[in-house]
N, C-alpha and C. Protein backbone atom coordinates (compact mmCIF):
# COMPACT_ATOMS: atom_id res chain seq x y z
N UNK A 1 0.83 -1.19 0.00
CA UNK A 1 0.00 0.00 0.00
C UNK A 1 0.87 1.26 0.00
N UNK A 2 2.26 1.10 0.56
CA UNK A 2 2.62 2.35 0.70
C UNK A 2 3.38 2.64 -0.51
N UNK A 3 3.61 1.64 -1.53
CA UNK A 3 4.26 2.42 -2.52
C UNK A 3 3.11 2.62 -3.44
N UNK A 4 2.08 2.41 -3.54
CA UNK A 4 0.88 2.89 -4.01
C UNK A 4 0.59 4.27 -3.36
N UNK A 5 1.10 4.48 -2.65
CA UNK A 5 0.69 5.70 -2.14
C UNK A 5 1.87 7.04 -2.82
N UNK A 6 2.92 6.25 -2.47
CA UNK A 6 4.32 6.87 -3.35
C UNK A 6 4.08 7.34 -4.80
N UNK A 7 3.61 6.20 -5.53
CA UNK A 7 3.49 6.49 -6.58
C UNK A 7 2.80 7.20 -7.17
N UNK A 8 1.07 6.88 -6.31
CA UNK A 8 0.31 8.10 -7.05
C UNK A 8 0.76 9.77 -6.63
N UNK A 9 1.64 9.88 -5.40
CA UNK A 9 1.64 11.19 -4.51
C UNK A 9 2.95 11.77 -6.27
N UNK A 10 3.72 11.03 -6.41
CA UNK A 10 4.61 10.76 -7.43
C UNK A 10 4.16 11.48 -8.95
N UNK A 11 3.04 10.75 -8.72
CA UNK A 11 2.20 11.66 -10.22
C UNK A 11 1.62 12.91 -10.24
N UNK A 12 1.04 12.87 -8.65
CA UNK A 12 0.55 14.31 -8.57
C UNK A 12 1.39 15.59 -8.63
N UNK A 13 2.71 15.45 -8.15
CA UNK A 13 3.83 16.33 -8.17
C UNK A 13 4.36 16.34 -9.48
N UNK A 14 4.38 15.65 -10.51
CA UNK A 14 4.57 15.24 -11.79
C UNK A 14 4.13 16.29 -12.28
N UNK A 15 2.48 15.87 -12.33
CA UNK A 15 1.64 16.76 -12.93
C UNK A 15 1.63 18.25 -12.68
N UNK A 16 1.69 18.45 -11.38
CA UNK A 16 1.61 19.78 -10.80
C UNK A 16 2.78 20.63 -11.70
N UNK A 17 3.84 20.13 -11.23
CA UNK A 17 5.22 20.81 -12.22
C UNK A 17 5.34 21.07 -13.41
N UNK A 18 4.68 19.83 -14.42
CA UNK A 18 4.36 19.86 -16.12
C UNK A 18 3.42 20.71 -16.24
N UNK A 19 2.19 20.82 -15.42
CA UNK A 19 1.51 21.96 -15.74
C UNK A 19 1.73 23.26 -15.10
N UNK A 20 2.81 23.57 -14.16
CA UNK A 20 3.41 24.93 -14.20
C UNK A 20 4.00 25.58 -15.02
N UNK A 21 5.19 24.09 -15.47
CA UNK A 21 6.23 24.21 -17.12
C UNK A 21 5.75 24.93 -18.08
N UNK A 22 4.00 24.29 -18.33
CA UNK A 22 3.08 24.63 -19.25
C UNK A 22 3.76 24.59 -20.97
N UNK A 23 2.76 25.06 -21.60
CA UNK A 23 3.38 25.01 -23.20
C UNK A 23 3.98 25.62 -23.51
N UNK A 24 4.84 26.35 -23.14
CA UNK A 24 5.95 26.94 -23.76
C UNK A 24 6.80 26.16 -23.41
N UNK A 25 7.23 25.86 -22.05
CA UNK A 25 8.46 24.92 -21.99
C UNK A 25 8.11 23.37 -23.09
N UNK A 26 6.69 22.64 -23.39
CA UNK A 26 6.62 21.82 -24.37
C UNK A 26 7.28 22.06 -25.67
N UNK A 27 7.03 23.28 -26.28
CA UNK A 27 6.81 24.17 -27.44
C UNK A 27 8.68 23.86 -27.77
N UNK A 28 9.54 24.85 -26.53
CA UNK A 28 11.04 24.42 -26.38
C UNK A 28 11.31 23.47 -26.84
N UNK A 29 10.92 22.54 -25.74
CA UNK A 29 11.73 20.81 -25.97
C UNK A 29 11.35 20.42 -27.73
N UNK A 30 10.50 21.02 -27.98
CA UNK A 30 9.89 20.27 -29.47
C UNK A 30 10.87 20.54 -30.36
N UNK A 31 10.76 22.53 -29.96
CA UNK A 31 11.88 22.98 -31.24
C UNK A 31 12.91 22.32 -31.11
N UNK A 32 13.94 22.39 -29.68
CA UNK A 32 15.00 21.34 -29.91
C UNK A 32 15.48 20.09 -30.16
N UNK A 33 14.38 19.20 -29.95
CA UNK A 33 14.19 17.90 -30.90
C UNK A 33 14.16 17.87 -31.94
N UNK A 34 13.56 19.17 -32.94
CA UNK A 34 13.39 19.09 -34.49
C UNK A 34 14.83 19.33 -34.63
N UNK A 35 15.22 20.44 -34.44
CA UNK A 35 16.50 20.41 -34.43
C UNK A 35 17.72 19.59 -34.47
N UNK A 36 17.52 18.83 -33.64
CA UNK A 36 18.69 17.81 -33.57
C UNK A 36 18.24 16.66 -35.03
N UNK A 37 17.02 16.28 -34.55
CA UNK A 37 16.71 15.22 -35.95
C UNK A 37 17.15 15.87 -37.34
N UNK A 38 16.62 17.04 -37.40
CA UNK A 38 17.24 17.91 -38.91
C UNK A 38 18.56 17.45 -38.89
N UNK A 39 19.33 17.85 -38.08
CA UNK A 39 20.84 17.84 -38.41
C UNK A 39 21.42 16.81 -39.63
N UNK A 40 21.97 17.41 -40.36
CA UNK A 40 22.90 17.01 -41.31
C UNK A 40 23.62 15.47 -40.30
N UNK A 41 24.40 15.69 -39.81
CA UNK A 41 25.36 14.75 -38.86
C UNK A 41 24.37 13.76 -38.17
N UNK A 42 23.11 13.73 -37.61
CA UNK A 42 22.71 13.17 -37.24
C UNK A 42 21.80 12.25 -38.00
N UNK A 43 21.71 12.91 -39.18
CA UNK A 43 21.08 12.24 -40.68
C UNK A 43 21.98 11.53 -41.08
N UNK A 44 23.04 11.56 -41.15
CA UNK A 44 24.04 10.67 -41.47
C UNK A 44 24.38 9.92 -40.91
N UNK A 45 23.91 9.53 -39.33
CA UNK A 45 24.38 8.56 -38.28
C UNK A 45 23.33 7.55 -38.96
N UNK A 46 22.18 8.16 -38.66
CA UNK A 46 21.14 7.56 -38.60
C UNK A 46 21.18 6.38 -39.90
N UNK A 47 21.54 7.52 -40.78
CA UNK A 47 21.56 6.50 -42.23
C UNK A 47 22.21 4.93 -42.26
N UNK A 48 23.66 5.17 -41.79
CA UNK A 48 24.39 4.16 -41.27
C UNK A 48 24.30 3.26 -40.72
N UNK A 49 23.35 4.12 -39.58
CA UNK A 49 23.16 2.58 -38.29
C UNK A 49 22.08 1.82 -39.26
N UNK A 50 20.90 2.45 -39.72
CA UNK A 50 19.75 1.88 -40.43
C UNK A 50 20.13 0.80 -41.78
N UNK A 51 21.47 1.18 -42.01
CA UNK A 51 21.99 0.32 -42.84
C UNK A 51 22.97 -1.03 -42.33
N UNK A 52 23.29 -0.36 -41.48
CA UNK A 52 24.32 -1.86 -40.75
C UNK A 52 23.37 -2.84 -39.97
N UNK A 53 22.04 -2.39 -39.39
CA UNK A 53 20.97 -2.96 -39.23
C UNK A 53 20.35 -4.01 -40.04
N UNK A 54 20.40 -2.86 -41.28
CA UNK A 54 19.47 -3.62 -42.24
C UNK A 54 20.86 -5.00 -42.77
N UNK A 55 21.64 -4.64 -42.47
CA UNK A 55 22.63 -5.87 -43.16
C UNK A 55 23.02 -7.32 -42.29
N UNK A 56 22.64 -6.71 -40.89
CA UNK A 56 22.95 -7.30 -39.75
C UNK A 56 21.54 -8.20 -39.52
N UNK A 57 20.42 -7.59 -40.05
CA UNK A 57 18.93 -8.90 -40.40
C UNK A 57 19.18 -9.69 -40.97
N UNK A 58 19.66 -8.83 -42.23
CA UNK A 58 19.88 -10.25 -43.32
C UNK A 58 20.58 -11.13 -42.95
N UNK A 59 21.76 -10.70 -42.08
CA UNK A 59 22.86 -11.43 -41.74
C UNK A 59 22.30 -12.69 -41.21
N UNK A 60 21.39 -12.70 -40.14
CA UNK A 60 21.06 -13.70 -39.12
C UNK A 60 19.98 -14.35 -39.88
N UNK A 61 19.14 -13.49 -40.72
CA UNK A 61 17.62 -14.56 -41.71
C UNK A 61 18.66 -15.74 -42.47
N UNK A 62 19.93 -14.93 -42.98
CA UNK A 62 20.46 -15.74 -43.49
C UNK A 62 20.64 -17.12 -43.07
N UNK A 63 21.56 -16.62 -42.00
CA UNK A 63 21.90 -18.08 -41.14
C UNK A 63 20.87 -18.78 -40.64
N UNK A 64 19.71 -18.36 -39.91
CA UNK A 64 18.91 -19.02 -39.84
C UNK A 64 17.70 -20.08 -40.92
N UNK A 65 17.93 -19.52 -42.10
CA UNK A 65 17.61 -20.38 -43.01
C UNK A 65 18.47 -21.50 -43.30
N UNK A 66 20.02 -21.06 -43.64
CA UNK A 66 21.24 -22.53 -43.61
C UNK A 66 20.69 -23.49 -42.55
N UNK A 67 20.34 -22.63 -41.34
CA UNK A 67 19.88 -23.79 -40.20
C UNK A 67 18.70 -24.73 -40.38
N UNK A 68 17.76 -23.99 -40.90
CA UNK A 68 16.05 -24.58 -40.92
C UNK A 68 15.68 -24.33 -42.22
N UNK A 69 16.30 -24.95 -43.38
CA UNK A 69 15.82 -25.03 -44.69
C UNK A 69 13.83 -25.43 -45.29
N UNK A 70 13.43 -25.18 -43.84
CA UNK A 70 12.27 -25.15 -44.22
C UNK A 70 11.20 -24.06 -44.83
N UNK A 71 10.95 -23.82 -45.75
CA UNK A 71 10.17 -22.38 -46.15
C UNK A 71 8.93 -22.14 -45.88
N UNK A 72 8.35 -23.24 -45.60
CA UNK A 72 6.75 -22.90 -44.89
C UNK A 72 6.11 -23.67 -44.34
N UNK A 73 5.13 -23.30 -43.49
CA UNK A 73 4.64 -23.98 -42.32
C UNK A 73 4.35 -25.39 -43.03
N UNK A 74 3.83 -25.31 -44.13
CA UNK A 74 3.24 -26.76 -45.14
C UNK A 74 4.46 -27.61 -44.93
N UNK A 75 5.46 -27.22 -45.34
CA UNK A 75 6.50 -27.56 -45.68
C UNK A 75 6.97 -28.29 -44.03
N UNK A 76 6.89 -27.44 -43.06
CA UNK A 76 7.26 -28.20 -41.90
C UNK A 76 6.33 -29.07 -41.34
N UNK A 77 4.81 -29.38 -41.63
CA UNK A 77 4.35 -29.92 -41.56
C UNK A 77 3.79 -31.39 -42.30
N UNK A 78 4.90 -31.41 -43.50
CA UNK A 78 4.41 -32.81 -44.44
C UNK A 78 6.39 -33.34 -44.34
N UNK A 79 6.64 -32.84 -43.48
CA UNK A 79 8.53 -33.62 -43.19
C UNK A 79 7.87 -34.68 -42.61
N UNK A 80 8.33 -36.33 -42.65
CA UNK A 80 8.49 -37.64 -42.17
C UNK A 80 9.29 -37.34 -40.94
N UNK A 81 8.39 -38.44 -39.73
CA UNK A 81 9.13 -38.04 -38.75
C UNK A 81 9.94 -38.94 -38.83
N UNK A 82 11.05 -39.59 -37.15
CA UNK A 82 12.14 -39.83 -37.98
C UNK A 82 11.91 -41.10 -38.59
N UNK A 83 11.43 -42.11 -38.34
CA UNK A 83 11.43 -43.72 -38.63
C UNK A 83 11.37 -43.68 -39.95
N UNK A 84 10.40 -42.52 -40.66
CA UNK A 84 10.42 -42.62 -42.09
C UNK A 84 11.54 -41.86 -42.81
N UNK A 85 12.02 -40.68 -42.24
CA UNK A 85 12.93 -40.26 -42.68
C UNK A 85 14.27 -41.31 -43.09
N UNK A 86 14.49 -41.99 -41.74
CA UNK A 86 15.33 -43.33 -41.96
C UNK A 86 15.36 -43.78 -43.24
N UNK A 87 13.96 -44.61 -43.13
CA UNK A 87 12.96 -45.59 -44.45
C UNK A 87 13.47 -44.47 -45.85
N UNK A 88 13.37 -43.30 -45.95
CA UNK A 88 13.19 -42.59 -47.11
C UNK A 88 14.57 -42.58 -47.07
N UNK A 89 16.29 -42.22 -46.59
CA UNK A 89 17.64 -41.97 -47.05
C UNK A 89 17.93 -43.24 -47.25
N UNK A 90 17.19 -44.65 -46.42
CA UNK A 90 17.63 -45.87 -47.02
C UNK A 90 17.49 -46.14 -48.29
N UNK A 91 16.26 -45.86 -49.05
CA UNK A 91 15.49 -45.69 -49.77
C UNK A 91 16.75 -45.22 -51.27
N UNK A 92 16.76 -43.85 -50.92
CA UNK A 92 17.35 -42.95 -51.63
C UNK A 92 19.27 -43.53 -52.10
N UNK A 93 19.63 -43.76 -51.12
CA UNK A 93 20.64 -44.74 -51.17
C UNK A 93 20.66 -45.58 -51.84
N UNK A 94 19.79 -46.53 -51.48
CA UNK A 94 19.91 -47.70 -52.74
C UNK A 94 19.30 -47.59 -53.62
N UNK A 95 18.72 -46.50 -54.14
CA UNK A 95 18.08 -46.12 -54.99
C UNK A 95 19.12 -45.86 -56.47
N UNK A 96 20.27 -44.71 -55.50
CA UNK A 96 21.42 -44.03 -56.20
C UNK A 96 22.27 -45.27 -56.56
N UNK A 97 22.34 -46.27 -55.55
CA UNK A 97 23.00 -47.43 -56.11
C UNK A 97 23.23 -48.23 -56.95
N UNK A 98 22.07 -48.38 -57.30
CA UNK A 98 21.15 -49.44 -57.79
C UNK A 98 20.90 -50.51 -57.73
N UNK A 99 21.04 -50.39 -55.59
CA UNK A 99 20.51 -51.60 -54.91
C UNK A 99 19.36 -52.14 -54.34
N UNK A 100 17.92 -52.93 -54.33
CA UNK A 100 17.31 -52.63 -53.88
C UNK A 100 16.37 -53.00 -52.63
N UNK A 101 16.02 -52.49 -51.54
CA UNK A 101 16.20 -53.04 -50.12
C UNK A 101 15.14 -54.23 -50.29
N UNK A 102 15.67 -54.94 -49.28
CA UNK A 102 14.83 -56.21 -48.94
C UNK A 102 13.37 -55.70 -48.25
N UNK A 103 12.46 -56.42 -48.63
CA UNK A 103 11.04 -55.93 -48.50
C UNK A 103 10.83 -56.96 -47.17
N UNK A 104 11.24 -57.76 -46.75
CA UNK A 104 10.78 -58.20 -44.94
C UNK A 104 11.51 -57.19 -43.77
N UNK A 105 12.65 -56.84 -44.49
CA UNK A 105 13.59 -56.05 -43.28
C UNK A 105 14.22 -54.66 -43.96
N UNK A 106 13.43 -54.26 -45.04
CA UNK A 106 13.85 -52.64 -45.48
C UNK A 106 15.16 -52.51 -45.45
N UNK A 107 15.93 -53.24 -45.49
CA UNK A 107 17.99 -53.18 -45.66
C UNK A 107 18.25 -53.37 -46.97
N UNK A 108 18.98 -53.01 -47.45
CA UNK A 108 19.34 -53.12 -48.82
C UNK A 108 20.03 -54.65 -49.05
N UNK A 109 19.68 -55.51 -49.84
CA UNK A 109 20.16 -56.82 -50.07
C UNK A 109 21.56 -56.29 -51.09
């Protein structure tokens, strides 16, 4: 209870002060915010970071695709789980071979 009490006493003094400040001191802070964003130099930071950003996404979509070559939910949802996955590189194997597995025990004869 008592930092409920803190906090709202907290806002009321808040408020009291911002609305002494009133709109001119708002009006201030605004102009000097436009200000700084205008800046030449700070347009040019900005540009940079927004670009090493943007390279630093790709960077990781990247890798994370090498990781999970899956492209869509369909796609992660019609993968063989593993027993068939097994069944399917055995498969594929003696396929490439041109060996072909024994049909009581799925091993390649």
């Amino acid at each position: 209870m008592r930092y409920r009490i803190t906090f709202v006493a907290g806002l009321a003094i808040g408020y009291v002060l911002g609305a002494k400040a009133g709109r001119a001191r708002y009006e201030q802070l605004a102009r000097t915010a436009r200000k700084v964003a205008d800046s030449p130099l700070v347009q040019e930071v900005a540009g940079v970071v927004g670009a090493q950003a943007g390279n630093a996404g790709r960077a990781v979509y990247d890798k994370a695709v090498e990781k999970m070559p899956i492209t869509s939910v369909r796609d992660f949802l019609a993968r063989p789980d593993h027993d068939e996955e097994i069944e399917l590189l055995e498969w594929e194997t003696a396929h490439s071979n041109g060996t072909t597995p024994d049909p009581d025990t799925g091993r390649n004869s």
